[in-house]
PDB file of N, CA and C in Angstrom:
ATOM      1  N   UNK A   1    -140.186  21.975  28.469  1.00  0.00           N
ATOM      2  CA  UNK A   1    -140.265  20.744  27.736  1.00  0.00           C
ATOM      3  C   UNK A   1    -138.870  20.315  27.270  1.00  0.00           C
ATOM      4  N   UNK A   2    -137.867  20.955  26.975  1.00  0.00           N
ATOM      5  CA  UNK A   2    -136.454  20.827  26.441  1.00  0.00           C
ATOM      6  C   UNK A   2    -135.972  20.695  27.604  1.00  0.00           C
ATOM      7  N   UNK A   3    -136.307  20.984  29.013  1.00  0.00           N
ATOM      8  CA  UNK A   3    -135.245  20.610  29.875  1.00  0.00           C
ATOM      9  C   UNK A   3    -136.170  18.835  29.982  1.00  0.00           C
ATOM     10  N   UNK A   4    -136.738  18.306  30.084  1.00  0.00           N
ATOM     11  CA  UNK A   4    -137.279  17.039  30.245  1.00  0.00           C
ATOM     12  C   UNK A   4    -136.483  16.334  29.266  1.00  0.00           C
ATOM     13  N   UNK A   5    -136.808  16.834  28.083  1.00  0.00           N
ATOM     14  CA  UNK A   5    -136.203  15.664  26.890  1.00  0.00           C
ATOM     15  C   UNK A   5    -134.739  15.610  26.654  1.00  0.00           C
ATOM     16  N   UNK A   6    -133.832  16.969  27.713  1.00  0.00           N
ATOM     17  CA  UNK A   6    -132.657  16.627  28.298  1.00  0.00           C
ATOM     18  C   UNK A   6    -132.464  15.501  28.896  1.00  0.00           C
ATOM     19  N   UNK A   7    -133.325  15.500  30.155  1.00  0.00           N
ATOM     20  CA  UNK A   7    -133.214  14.675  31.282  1.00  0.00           C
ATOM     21  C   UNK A   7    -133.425  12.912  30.520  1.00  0.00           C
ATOM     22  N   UNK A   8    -134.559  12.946  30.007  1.00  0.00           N
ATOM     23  CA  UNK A   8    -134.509  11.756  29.123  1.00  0.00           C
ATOM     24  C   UNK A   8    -133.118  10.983  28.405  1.00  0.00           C
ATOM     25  N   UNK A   9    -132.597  12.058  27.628  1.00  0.00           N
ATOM     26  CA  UNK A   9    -131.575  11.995  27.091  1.00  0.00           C
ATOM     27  C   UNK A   9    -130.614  11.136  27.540  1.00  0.00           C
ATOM     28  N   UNK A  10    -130.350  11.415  29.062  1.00  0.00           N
ATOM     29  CA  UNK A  10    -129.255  11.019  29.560  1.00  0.00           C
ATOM     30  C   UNK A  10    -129.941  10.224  30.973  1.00  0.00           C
ATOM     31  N   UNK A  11    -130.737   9.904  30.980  1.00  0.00           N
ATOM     32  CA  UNK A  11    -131.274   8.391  31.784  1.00  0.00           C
ATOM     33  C   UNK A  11    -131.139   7.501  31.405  1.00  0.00           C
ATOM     34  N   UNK A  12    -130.004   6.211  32.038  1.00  0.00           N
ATOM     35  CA  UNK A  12    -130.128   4.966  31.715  1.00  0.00           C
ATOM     36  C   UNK A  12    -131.138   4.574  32.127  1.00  0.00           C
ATOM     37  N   UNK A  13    -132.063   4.583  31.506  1.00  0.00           N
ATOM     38  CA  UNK A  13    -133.444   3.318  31.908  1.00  0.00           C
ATOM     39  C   UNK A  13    -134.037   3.065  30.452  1.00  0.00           C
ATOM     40  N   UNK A  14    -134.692   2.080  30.198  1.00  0.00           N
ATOM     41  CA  UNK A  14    -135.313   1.211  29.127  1.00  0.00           C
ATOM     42  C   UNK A  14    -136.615   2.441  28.615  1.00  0.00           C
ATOM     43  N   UNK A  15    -137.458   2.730  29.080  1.00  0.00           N
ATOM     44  CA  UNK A  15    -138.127   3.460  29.052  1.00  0.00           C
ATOM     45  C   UNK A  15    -137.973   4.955  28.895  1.00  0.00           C
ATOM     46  N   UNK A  16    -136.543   5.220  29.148  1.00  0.00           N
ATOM     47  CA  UNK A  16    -136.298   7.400  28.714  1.00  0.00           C
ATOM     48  C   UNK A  16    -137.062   7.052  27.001  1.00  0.00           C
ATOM     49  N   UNK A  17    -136.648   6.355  26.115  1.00  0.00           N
ATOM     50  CA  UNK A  17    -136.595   6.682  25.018  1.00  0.00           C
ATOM     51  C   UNK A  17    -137.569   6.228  24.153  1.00  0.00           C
ATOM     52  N   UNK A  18    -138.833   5.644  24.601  1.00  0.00           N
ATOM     53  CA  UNK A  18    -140.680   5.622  23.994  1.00  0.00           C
ATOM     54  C   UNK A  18    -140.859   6.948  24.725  1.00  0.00           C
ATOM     55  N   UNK A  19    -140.439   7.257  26.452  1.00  0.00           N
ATOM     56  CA  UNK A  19    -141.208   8.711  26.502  1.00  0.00           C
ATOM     57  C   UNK A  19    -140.875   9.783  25.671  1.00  0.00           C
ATOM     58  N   UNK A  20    -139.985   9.843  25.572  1.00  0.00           N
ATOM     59  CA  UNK A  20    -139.310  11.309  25.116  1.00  0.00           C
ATOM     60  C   UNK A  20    -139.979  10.901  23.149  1.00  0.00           C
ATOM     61  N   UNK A  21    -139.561   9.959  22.650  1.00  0.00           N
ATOM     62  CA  UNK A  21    -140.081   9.986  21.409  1.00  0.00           C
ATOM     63  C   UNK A  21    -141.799  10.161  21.783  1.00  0.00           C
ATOM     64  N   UNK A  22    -142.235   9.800  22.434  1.00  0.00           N
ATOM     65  CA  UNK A  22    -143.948  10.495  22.457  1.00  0.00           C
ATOM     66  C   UNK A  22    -144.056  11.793  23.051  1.00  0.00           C
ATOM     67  N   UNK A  23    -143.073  12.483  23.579  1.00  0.00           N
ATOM     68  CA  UNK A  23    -143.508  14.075  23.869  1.00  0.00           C
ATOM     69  C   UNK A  23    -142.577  15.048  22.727  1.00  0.00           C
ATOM     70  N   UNK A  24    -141.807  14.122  22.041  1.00  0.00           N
ATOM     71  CA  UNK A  24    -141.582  15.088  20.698  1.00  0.00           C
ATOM     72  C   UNK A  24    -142.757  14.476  19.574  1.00  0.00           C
ATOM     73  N   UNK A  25    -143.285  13.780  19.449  1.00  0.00           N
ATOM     74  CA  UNK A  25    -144.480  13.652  19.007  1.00  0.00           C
ATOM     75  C   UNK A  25    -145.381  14.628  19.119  1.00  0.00           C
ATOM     76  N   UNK A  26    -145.904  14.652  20.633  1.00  0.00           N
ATOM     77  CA  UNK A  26    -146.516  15.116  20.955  1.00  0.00           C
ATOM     78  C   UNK A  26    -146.687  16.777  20.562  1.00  0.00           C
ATOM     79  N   UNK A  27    -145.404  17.296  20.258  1.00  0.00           N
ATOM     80  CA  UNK A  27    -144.887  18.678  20.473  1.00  0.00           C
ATOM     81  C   UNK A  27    -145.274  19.217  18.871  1.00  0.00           C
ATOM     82  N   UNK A  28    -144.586  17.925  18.137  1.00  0.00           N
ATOM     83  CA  UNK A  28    -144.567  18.111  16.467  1.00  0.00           C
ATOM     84  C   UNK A  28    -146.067  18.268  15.929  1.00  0.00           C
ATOM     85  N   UNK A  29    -147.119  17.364  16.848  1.00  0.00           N
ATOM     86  CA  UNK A  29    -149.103  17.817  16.276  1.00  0.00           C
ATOM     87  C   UNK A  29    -149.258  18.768  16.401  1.00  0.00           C
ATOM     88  N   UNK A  30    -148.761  19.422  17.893  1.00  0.00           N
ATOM     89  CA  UNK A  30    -148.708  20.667  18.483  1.00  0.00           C
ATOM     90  C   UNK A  30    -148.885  21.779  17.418  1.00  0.00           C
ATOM     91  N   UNK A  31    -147.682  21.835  16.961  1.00  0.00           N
ATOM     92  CA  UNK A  31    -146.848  22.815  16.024  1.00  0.00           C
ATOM     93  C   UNK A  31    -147.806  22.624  14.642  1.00  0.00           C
ATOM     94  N   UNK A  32    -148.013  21.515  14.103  1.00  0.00           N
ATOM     95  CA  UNK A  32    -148.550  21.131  12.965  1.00  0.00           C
ATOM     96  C   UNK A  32    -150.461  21.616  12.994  1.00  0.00           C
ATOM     97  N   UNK A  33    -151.057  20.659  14.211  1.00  0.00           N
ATOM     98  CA  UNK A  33    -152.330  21.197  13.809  1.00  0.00           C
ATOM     99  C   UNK A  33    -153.043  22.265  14.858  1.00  0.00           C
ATOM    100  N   UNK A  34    -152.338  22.554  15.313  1.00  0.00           N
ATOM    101  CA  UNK A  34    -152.767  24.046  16.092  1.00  0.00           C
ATOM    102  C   UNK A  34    -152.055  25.562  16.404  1.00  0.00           C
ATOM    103  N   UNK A  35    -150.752  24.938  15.088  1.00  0.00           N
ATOM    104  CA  UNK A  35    -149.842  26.312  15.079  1.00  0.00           C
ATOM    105  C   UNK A  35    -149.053  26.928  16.077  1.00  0.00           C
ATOM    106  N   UNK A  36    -149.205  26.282  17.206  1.00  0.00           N
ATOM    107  CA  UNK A  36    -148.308  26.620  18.492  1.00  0.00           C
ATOM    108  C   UNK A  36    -147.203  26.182  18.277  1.00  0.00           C
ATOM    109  N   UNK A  37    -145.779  27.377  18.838  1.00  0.00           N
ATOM    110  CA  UNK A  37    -144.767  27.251  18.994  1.00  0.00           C
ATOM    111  C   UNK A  37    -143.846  26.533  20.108  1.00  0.00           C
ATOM    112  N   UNK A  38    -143.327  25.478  19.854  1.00  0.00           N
ATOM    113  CA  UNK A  38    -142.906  24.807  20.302  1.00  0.00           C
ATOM    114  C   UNK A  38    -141.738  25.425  21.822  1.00  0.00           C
ATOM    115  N   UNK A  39    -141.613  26.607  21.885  1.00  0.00           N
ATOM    116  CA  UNK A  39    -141.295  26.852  23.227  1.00  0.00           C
ATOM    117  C   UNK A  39    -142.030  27.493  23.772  1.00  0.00           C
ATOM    118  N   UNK A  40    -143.063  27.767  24.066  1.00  0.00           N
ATOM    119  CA  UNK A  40    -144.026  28.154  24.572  1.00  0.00           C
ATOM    120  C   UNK A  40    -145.078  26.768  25.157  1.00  0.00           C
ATOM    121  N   UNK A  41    -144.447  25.932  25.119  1.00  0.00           N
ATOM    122  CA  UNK A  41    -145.247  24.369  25.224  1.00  0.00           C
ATOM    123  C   UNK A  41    -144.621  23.254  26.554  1.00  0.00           C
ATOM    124  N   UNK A  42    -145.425  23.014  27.230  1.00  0.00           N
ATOM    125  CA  UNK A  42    -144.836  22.574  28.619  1.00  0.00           C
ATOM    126  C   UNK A  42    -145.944  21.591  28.809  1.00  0.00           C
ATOM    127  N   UNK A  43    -145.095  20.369  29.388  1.00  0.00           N
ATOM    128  CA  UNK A  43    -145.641  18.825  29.713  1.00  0.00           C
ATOM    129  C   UNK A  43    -146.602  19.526  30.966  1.00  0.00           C
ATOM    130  N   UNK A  44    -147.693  18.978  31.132  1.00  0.00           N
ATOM    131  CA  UNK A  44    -149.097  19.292  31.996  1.00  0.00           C
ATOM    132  C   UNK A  44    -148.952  17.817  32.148  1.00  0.00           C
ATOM    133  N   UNK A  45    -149.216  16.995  31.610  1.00  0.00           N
ATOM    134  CA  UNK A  45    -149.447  15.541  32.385  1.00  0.00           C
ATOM    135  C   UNK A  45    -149.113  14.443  31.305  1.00  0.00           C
ATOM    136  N   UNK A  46    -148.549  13.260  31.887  1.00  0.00           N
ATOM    137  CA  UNK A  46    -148.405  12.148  31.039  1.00  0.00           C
ATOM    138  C   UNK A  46    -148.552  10.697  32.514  1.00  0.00           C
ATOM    139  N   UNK A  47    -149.296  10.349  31.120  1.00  0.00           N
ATOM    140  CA  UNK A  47    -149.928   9.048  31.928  1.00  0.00           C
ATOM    141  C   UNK A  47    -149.322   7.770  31.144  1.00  0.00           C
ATOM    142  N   UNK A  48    -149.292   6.679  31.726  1.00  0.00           N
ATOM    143  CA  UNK A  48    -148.748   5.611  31.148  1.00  0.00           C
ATOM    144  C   UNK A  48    -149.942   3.858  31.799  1.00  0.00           C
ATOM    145  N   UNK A  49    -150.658   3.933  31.016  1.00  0.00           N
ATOM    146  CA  UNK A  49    -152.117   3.030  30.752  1.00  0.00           C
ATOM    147  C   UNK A  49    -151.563   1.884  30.552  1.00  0.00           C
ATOM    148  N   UNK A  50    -151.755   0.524  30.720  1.00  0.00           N
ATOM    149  CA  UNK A  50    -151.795  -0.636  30.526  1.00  0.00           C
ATOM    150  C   UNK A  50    -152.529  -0.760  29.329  1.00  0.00           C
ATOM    151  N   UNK A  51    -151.811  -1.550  28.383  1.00  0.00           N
ATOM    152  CA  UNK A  51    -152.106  -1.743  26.914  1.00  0.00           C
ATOM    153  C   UNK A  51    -153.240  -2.828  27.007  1.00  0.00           C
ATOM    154  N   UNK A  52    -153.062  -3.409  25.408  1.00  0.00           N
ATOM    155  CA  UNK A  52    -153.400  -5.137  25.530  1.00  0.00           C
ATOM    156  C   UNK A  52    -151.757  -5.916  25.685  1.00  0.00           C
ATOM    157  N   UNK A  53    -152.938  -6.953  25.910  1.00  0.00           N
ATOM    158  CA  UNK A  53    -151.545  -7.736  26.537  1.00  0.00           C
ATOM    159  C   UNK A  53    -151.998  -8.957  25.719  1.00  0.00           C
ATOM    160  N   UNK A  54    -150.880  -9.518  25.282  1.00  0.00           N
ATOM    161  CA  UNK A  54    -150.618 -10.800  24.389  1.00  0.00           C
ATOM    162  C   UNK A  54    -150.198 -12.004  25.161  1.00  0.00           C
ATOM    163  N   UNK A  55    -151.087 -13.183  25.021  1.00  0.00           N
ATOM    164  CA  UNK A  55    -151.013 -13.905  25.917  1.00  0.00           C
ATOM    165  C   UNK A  55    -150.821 -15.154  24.785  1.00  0.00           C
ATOM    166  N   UNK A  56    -149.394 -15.845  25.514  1.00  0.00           N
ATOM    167  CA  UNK A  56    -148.768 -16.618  24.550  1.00  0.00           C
ATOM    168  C   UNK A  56    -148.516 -17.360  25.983  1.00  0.00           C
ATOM    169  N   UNK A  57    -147.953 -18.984  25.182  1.00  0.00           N
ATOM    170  CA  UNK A  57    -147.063 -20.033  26.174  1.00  0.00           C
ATOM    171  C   UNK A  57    -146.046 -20.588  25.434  1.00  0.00           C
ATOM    172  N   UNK A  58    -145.550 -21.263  26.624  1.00  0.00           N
ATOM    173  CA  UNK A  58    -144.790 -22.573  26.191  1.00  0.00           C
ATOM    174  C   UNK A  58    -145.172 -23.976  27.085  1.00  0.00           C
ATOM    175  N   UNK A  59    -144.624 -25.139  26.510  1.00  0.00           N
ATOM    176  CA  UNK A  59    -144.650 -26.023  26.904  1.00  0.00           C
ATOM    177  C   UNK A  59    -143.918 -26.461  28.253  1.00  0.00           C
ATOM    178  N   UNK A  60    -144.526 -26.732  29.448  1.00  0.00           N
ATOM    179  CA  UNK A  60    -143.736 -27.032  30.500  1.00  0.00           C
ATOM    180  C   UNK A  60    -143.629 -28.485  30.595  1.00  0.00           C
ATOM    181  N   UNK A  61    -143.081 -28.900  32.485  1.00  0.00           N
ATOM    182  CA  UNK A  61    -142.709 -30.308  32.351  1.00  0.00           C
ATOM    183  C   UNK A  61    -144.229 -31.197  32.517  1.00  0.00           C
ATOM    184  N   UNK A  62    -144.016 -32.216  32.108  1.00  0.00           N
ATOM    185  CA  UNK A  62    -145.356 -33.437  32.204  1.00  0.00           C
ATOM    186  C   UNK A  62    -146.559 -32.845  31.670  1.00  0.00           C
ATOM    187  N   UNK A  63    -146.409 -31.975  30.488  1.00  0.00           N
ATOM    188  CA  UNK A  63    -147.494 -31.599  29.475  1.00  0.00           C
ATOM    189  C   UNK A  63    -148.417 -30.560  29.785  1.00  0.00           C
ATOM    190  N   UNK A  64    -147.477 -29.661  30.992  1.00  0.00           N
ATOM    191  CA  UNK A  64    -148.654 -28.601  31.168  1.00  0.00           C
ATOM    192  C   UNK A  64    -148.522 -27.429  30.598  1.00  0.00           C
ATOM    193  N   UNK A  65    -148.691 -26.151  30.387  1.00  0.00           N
ATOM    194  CA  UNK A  65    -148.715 -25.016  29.541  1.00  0.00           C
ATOM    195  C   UNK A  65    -148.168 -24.097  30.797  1.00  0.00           C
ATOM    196  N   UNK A  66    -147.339 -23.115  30.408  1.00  0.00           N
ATOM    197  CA  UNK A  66    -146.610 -21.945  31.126  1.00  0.00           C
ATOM    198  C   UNK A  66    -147.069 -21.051  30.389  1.00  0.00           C
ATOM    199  N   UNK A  67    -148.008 -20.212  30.673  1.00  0.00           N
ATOM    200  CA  UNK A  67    -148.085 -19.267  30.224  1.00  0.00           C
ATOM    201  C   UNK A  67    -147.361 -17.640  29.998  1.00  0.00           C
ATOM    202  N   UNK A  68    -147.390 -17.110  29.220  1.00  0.00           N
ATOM    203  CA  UNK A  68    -146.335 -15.832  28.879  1.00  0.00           C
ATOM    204  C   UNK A  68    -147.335 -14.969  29.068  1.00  0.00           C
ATOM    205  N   UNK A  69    -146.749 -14.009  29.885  1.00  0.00           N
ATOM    206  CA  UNK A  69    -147.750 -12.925  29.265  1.00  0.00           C
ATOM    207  C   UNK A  69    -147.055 -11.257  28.471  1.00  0.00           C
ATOM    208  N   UNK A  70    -147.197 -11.136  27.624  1.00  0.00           N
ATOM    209  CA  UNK A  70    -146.385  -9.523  26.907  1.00  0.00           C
ATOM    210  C   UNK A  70    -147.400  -8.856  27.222  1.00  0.00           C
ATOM    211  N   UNK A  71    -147.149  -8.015  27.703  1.00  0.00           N
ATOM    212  CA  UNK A  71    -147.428  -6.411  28.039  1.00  0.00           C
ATOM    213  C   UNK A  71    -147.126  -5.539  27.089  1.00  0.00           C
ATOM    214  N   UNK A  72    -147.931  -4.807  27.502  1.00  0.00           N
ATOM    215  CA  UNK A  72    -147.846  -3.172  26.407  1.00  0.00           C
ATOM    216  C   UNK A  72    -148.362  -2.401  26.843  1.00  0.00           C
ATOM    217  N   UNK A  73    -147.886  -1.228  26.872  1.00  0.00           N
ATOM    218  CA  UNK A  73    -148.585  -0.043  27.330  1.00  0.00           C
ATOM    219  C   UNK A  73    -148.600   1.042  26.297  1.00  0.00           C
ATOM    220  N   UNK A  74    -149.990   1.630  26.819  1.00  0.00           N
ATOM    221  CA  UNK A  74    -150.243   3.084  26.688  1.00  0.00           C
ATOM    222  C   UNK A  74    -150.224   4.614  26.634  1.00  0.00           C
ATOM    223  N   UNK A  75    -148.806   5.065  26.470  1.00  0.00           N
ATOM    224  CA  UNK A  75    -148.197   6.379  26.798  1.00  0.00           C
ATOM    225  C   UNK A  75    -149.464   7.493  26.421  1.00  0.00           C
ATOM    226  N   UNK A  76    -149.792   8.466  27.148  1.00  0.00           N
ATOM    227  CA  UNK A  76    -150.291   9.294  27.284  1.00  0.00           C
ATOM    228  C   UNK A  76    -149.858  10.680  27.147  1.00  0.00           C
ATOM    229  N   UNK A  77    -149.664  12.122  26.309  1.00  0.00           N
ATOM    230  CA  UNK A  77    -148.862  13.289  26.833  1.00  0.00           C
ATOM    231  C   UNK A  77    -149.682  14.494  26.618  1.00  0.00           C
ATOM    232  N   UNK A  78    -149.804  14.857  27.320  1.00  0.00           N
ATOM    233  CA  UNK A  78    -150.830  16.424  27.527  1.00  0.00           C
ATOM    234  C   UNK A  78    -149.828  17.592  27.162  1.00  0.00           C
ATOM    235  N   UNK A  79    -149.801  18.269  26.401  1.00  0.00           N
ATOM    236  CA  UNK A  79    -149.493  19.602  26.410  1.00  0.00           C
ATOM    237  C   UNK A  79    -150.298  20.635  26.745  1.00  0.00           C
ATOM    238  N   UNK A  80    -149.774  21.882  27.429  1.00  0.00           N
ATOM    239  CA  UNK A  80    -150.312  23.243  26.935  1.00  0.00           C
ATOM    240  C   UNK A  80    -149.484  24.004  27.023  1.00  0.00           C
ATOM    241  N   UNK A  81    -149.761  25.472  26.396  1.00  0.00           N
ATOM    242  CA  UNK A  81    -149.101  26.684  26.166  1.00  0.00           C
ATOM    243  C   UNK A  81    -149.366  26.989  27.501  1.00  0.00           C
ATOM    244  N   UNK A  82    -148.094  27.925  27.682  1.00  0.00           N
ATOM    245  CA  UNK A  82    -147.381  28.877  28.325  1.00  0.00           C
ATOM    246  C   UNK A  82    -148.477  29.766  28.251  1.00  0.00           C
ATOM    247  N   UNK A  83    -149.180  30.799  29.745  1.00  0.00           N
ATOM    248  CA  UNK A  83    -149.968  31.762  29.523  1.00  0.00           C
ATOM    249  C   UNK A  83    -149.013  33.408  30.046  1.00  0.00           C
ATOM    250  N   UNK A  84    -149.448  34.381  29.388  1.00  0.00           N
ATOM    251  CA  UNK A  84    -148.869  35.043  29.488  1.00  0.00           C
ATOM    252  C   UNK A  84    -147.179  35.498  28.756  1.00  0.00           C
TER     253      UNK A  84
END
């Protein structure tokens, strides 16, 4: 899990930094409501869901409506312990 939130770290893309803040999230419930130690804890799956989406406009030419649409998504992060 620490080599990922390396890799995050140092990705220019828009998106390293909602994932990585939701798998240290993820890590911190971990630790908090099930007492597992945080290196013993490895990403199993993360999914990324289509949110709601906010549907706004503006005004175009000769009075018609352009619609906007905002997006949002759903981050998803599965942990489990290390066996053995």
């Amino acid at each position: 899990m620490d080599e990922a939130l390396d890799l995050l770290r140092f990705t220019n893309k828009a998106a390293a930094k909602p994932v990585a803040k939701a798998i240290e999230s993820a890590a911190a419930n971990a630790e908090e409501s099930y007492g597992l130690s945080r290196g013993d804890l490895y990403i199993a799956q993360i999914i990324a869901d289509g949110g709601p989406t906010l549907k706004r406009g503006r005004p175009g030419a000769r009075g018609r409506f352009k619609p906007i649409l905002k997006r949002s998504t759903h981050i998803t992060v599965v942990l489990e312990e290390i066996e053995g």
